[in-house]
N, C-alpha and C. Protein backbone atom coordinates (compact mmCIF):
# COMPACT_ATOMS: atom_id res chain seq x y z
N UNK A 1 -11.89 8.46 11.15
CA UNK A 1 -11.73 9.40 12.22
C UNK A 1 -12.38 10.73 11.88
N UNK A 2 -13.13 10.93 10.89
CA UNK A 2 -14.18 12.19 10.70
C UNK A 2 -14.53 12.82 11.78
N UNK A 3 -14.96 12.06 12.94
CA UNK A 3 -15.38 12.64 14.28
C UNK A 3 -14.24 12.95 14.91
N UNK A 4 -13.39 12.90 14.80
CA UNK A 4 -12.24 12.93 15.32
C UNK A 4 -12.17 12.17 16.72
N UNK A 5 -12.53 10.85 16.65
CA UNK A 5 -12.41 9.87 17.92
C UNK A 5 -11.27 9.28 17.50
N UNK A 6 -10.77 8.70 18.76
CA UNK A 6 -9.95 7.58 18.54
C UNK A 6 -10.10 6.69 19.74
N UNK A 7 -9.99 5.42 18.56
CA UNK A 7 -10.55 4.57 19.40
C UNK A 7 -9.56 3.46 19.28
N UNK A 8 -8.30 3.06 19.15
CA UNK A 8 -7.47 2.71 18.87
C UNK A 8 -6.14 3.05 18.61
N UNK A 9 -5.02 2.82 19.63
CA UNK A 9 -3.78 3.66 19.35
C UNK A 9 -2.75 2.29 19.32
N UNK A 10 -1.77 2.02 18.84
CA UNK A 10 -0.50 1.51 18.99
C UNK A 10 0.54 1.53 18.36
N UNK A 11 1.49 0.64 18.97
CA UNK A 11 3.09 0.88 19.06
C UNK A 11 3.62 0.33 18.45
N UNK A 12 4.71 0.35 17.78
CA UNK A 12 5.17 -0.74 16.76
C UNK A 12 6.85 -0.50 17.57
N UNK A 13 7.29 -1.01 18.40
CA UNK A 13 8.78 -1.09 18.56
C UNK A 13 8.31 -0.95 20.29
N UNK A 14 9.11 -1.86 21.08
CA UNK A 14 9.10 -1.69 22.66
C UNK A 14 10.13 -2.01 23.07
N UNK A 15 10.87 -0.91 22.54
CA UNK A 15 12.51 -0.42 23.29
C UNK A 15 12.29 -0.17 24.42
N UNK A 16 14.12 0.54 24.73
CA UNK A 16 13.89 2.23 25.49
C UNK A 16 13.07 2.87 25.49
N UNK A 17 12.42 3.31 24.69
CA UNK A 17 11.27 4.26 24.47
C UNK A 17 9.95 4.04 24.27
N UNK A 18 9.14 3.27 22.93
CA UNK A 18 8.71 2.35 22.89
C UNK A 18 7.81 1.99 23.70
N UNK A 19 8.67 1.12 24.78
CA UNK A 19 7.93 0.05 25.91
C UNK A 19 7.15 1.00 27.44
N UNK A 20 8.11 2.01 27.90
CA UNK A 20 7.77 2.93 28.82
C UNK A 20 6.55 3.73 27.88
N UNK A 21 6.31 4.24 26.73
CA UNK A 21 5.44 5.07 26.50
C UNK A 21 4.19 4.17 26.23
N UNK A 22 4.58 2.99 25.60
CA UNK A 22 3.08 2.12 25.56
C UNK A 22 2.58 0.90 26.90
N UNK A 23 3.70 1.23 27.97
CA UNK A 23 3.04 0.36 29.19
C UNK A 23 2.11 1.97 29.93
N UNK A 24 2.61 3.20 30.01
CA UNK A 24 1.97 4.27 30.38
C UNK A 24 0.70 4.34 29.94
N UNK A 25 0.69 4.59 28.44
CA UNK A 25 -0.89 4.58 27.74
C UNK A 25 -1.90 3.75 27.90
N UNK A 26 -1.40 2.24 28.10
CA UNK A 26 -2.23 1.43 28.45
C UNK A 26 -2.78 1.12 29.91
N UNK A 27 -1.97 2.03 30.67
CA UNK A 27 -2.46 1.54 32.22
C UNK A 27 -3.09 2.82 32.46
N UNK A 28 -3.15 4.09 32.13
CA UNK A 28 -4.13 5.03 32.14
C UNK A 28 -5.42 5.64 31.35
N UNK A 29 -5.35 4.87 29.89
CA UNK A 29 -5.65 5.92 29.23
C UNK A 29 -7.20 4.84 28.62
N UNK A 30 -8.05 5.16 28.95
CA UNK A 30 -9.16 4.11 28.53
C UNK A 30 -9.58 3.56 26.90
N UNK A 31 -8.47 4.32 26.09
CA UNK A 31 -8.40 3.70 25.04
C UNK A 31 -7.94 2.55 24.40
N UNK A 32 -8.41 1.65 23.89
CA UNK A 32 -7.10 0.70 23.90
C UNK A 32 -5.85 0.72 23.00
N UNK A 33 -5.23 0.10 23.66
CA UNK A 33 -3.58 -0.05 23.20
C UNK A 33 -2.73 -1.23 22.16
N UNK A 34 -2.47 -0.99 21.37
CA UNK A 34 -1.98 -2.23 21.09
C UNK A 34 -0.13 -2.22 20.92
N UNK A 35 -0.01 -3.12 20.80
CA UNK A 35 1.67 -3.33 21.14
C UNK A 35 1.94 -4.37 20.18
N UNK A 36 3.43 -4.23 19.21
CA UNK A 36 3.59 -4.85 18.33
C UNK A 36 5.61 -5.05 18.33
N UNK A 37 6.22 -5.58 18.47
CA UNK A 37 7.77 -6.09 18.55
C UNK A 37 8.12 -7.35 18.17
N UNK A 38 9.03 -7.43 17.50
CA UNK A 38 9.99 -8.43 17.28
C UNK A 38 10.11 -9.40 18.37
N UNK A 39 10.51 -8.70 19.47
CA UNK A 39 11.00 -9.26 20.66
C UNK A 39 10.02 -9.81 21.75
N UNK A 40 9.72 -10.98 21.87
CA UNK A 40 8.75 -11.89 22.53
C UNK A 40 8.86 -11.70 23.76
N UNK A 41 9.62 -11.24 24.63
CA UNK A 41 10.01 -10.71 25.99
C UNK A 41 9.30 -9.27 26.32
N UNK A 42 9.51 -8.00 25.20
CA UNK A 42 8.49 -7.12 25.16
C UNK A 42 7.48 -7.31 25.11
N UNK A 43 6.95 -7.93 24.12
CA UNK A 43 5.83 -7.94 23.84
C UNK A 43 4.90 -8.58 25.19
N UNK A 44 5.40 -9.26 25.56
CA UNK A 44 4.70 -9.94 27.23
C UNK A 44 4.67 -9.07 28.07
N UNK A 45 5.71 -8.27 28.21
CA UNK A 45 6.05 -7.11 29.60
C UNK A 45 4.90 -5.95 28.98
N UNK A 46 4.94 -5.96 27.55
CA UNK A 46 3.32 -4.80 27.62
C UNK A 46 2.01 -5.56 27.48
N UNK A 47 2.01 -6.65 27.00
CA UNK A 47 0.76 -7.04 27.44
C UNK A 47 0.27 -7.61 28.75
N UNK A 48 1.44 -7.72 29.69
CA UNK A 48 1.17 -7.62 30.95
C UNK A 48 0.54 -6.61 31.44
N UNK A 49 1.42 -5.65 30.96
CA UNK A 49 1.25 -4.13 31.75
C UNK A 49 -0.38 -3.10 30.97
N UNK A 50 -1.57 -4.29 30.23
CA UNK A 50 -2.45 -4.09 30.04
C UNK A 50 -2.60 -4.03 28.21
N UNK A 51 -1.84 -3.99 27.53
CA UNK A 51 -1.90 -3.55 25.77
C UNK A 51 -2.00 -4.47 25.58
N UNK A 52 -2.47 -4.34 24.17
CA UNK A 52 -3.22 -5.78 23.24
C UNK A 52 -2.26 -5.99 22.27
N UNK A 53 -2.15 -7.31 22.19
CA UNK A 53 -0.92 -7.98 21.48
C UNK A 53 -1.47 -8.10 19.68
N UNK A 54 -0.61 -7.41 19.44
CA UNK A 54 -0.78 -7.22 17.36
C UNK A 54 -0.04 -8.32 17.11
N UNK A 55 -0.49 -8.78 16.24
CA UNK A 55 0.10 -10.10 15.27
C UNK A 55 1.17 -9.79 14.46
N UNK A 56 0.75 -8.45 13.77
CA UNK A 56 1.33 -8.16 12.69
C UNK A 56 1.27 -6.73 11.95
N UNK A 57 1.71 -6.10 11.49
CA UNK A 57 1.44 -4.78 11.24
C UNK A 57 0.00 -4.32 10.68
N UNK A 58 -0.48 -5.41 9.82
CA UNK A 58 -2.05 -5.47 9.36
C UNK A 58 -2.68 -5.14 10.55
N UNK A 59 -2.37 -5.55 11.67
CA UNK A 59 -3.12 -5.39 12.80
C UNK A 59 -2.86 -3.76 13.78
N UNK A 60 -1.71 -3.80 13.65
CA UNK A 60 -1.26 -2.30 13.48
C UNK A 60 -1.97 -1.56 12.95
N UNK A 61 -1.91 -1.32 11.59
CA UNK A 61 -2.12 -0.32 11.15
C UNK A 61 -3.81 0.01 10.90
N UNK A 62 -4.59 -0.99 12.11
CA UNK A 62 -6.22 -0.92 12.45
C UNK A 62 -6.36 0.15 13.33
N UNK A 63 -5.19 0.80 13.80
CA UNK A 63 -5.15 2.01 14.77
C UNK A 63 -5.42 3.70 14.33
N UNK A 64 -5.71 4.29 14.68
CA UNK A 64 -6.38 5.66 14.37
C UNK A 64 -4.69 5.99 14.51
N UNK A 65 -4.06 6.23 15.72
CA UNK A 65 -2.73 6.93 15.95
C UNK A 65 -1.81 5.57 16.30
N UNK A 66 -0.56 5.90 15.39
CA UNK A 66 0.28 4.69 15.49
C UNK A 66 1.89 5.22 15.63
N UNK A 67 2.25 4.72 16.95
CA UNK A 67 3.92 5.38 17.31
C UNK A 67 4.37 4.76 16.73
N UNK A 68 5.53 4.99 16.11
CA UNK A 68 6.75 3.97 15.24
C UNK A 68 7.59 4.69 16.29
N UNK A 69 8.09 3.54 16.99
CA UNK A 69 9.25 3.68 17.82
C UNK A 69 10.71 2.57 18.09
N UNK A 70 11.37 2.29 16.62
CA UNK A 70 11.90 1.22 15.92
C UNK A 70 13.31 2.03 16.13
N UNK A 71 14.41 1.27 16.51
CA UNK A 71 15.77 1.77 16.98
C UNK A 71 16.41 2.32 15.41
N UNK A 72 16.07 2.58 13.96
CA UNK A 72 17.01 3.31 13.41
C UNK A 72 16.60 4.06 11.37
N UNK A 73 17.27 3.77 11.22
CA UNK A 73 16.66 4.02 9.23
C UNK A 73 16.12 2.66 8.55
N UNK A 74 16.72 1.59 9.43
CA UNK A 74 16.82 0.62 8.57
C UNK A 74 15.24 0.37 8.80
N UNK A 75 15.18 0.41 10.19
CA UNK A 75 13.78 -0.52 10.96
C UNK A 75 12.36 0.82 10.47
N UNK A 76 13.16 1.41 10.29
CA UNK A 76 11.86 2.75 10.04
C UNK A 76 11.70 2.50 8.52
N UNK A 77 12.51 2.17 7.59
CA UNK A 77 12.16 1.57 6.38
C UNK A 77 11.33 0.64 5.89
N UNK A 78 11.33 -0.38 6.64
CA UNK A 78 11.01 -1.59 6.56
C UNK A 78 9.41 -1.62 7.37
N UNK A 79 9.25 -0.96 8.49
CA UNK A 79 7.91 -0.85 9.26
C UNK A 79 7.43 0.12 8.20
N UNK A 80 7.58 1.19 8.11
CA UNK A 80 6.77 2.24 6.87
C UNK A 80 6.86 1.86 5.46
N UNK A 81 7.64 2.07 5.07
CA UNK A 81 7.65 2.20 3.67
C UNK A 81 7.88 1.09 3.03
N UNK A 82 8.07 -0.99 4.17
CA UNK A 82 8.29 -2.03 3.36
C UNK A 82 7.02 -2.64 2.51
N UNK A 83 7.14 -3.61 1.58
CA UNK A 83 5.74 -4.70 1.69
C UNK A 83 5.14 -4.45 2.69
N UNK A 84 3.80 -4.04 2.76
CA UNK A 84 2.78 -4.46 3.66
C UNK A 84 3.00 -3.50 5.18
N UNK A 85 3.56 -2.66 4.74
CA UNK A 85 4.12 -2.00 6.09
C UNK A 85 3.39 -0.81 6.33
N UNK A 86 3.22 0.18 7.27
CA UNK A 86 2.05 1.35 7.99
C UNK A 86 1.94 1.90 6.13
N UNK A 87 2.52 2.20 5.47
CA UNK A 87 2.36 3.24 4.63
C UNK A 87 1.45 2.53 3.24
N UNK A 88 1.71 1.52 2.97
CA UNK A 88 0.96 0.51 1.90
C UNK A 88 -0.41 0.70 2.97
N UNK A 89 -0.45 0.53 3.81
CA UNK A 89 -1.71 0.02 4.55
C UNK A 89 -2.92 1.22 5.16
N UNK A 90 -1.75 2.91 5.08
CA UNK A 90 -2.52 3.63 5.52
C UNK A 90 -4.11 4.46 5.07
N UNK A 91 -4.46 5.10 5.91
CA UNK A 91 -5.89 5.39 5.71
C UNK A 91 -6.29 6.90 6.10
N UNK A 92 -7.11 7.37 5.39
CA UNK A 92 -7.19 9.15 5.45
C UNK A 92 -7.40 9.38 7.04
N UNK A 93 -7.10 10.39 7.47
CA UNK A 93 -7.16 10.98 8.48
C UNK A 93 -6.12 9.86 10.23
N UNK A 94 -5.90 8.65 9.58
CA UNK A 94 -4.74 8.28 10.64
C UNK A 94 -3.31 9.03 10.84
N UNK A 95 -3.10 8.75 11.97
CA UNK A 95 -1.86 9.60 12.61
C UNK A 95 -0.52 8.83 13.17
N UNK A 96 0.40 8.62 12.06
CA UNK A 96 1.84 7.91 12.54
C UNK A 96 2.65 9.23 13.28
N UNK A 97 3.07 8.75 14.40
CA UNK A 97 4.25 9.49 15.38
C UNK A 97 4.87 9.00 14.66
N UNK A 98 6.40 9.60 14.15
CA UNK A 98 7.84 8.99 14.16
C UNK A 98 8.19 9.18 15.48
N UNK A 99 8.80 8.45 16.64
CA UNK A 99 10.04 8.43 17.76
C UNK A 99 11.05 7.77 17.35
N UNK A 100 11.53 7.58 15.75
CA UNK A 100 12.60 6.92 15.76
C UNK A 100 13.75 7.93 15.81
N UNK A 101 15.29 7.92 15.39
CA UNK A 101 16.03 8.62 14.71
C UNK A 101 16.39 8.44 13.32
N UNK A 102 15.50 8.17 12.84
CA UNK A 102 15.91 8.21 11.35
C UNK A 102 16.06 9.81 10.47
N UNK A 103 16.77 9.32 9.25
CA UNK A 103 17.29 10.99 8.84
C UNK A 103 15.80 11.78 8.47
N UNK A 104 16.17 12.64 8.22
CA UNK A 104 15.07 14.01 7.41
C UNK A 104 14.71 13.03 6.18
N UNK A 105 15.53 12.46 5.51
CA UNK A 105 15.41 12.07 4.02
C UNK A 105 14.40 10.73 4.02
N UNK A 106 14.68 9.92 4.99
CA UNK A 106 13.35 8.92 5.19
C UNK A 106 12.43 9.07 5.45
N UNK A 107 12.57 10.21 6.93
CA UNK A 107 10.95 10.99 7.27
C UNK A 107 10.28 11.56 6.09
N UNK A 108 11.02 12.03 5.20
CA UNK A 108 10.27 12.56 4.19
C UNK A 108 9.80 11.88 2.95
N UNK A 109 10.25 10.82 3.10
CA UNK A 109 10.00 9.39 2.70
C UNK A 109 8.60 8.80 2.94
N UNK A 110 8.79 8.81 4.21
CA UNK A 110 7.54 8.46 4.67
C UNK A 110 6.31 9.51 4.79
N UNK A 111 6.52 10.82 4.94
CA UNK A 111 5.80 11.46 5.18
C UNK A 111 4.58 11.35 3.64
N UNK A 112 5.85 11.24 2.65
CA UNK A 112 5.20 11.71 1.28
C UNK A 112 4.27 10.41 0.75
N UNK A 113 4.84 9.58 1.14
CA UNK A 113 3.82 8.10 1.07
C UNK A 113 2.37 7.82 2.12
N UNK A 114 2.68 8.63 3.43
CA UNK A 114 1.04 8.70 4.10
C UNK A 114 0.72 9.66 3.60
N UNK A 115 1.01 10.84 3.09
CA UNK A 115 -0.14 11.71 2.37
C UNK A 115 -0.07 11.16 1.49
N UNK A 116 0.20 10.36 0.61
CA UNK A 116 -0.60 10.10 -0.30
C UNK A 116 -1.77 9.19 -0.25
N UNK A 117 -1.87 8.67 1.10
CA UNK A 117 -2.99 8.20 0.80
C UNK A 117 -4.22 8.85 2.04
N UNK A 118 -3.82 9.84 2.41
CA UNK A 118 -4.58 10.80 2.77
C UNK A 118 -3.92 10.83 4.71
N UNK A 119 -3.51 10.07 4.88
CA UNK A 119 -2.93 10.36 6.41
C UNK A 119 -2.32 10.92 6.86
């Protein structure tokens, strides 16, 4: 992202929150979208509603800007900071949103593991 394009954004959780912010992005925004959940019922209702279906967080974390929007500490653990999860995988100049509620002490968790590898 040197140029500062982005050419790739997605979602990792399609809650409450989640699902309304990544069916929005994808039906306006000419970038593409990708959409990533547990839940096989979400994941259809946003790739209906136009977003591209991620396999897996590897595929995730091919995104310039990536929402983590996962219902709590546990799920924000395990998407960031597990095996193979946004933070093992990140890359200089990418951009994770937190929308979860997880504490200060995980965010900072996570925060300190994407700068380290430059994100």
């Amino acid at each position: 992202m040197a140029d500062s394009s982005v050419d790739l954004v997605a979602f990792v959780g399609l809650g409450a929150m989640g699902a309304p912010m990544c069916v929005n992005l994808a039906a306006k925004s000419p970038v593409p979208v990708l959409a990533y959940d547990l839940n096989a019922d979400a994941m259809a209702s946003a790739v209906h509603a136009g977003a591209m279906r991620a396999q897996d967080l590897a595929t995730v974390a091919e995104a310039d800007i990536i929402f983590v929007c996962v219902p709590g500490e546990d799920e924000t653990r395990a998407v960031c900071l597990g095996i193979g999860g946004l933070c093992d995988q990140a890359r200089p100049e990418q951009i994770v949103v937190d929308c979860t509620t997880a504490t200060v002490a995980v965010n900072l968790d996570v925060a300190e593991a994407l700068t380290s590898k430059g994100a």
